[in-house]
Protein backbone atom coordinates (compact mmCIF):
# COMPACT_ATOMS: atom_id res chain seq x y z
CA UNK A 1 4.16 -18.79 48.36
CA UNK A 2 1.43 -15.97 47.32
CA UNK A 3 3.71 -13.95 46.29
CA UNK A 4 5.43 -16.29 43.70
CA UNK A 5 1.54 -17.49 42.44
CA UNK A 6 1.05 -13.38 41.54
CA UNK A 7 4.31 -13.36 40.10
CA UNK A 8 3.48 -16.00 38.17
CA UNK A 9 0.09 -14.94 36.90
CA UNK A 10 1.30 -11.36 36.03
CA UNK A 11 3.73 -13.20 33.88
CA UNK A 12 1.46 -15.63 32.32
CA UNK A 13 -1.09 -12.89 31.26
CA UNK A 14 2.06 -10.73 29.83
CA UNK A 15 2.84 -13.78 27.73
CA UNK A 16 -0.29 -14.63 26.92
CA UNK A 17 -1.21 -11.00 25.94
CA UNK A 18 2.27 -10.63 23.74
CA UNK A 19 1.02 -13.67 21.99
CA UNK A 20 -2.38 -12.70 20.90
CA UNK A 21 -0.69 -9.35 19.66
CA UNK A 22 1.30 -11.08 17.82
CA UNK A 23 -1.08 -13.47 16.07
CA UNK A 24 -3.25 -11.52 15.72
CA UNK A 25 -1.08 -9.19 13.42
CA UNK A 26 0.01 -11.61 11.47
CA UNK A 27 -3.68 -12.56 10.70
CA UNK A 28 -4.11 -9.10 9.90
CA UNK A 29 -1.19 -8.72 7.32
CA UNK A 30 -1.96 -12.37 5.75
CA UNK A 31 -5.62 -11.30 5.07
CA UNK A 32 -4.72 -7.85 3.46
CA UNK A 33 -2.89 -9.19 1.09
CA UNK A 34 -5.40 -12.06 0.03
CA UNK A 35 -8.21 -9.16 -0.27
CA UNK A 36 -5.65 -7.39 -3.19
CA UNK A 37 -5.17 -10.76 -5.15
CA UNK A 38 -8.97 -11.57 -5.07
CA UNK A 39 -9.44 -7.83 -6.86
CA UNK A 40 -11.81 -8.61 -10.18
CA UNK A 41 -10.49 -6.12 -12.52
CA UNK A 42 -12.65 -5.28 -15.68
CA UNK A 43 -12.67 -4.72 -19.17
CA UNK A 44 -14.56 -1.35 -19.89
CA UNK A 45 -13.10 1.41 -20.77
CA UNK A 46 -15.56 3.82 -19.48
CA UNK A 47 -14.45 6.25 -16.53
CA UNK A 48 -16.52 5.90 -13.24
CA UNK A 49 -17.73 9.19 -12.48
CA UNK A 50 -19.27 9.28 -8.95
CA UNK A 51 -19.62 13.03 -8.56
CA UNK A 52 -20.99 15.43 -11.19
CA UNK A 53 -21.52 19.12 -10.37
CA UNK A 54 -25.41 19.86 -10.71
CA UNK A 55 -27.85 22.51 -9.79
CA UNK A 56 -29.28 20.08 -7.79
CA UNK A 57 -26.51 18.80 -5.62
CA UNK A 58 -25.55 22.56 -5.64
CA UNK A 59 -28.77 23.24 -3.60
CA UNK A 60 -28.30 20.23 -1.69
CA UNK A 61 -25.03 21.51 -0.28
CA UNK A 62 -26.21 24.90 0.72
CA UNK A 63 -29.17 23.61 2.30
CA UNK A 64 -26.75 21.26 4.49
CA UNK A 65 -24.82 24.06 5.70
C-alpha cells in the first residue's frame, strides 16, 4: 500500500512537472512573437549613432583598463 502511494506521487509530480514545461513554453513562444508585432517603427531618416570615437571616451577606456 506505501509503496503504490510513492509510486503514485513520483508519477503525479513527473506529470505535473512535464506540464508546466510545457505551458510554460508555449507562453514563452506566444509572447515573443506579440513583442515583434507591437514594434513602432518610425519615419526619420536619420542614422542612430550610439558610439562616436572621442578623445574623451578614448581616455575613458584607458583609464578602465
Amino acid at each position: 500500500m506505501q509503496q503504490s502511494r510513492r509510486d503514485f506521487v513520483k508519477k503525479s509530480a513527473l506529470v505535473t512537472a512535464g506540464v508546466a514545461t510545457v505551458a510554460t513554453s508555449s507562453v514563452m513562444a506566444s509572447s515573443s512573437s506579440e513583442d515583434e508585432s507591437d514594434l513602432i517603427k518610425g519615419s526619420s531618416r536619420k542614422k542612430e549613432v550610439l558610439y562616436r570615437k572621442t578623445a574623451t571616451w578614448e581616455e575613458y577606456y584607458k583609464q578602465a583598463k
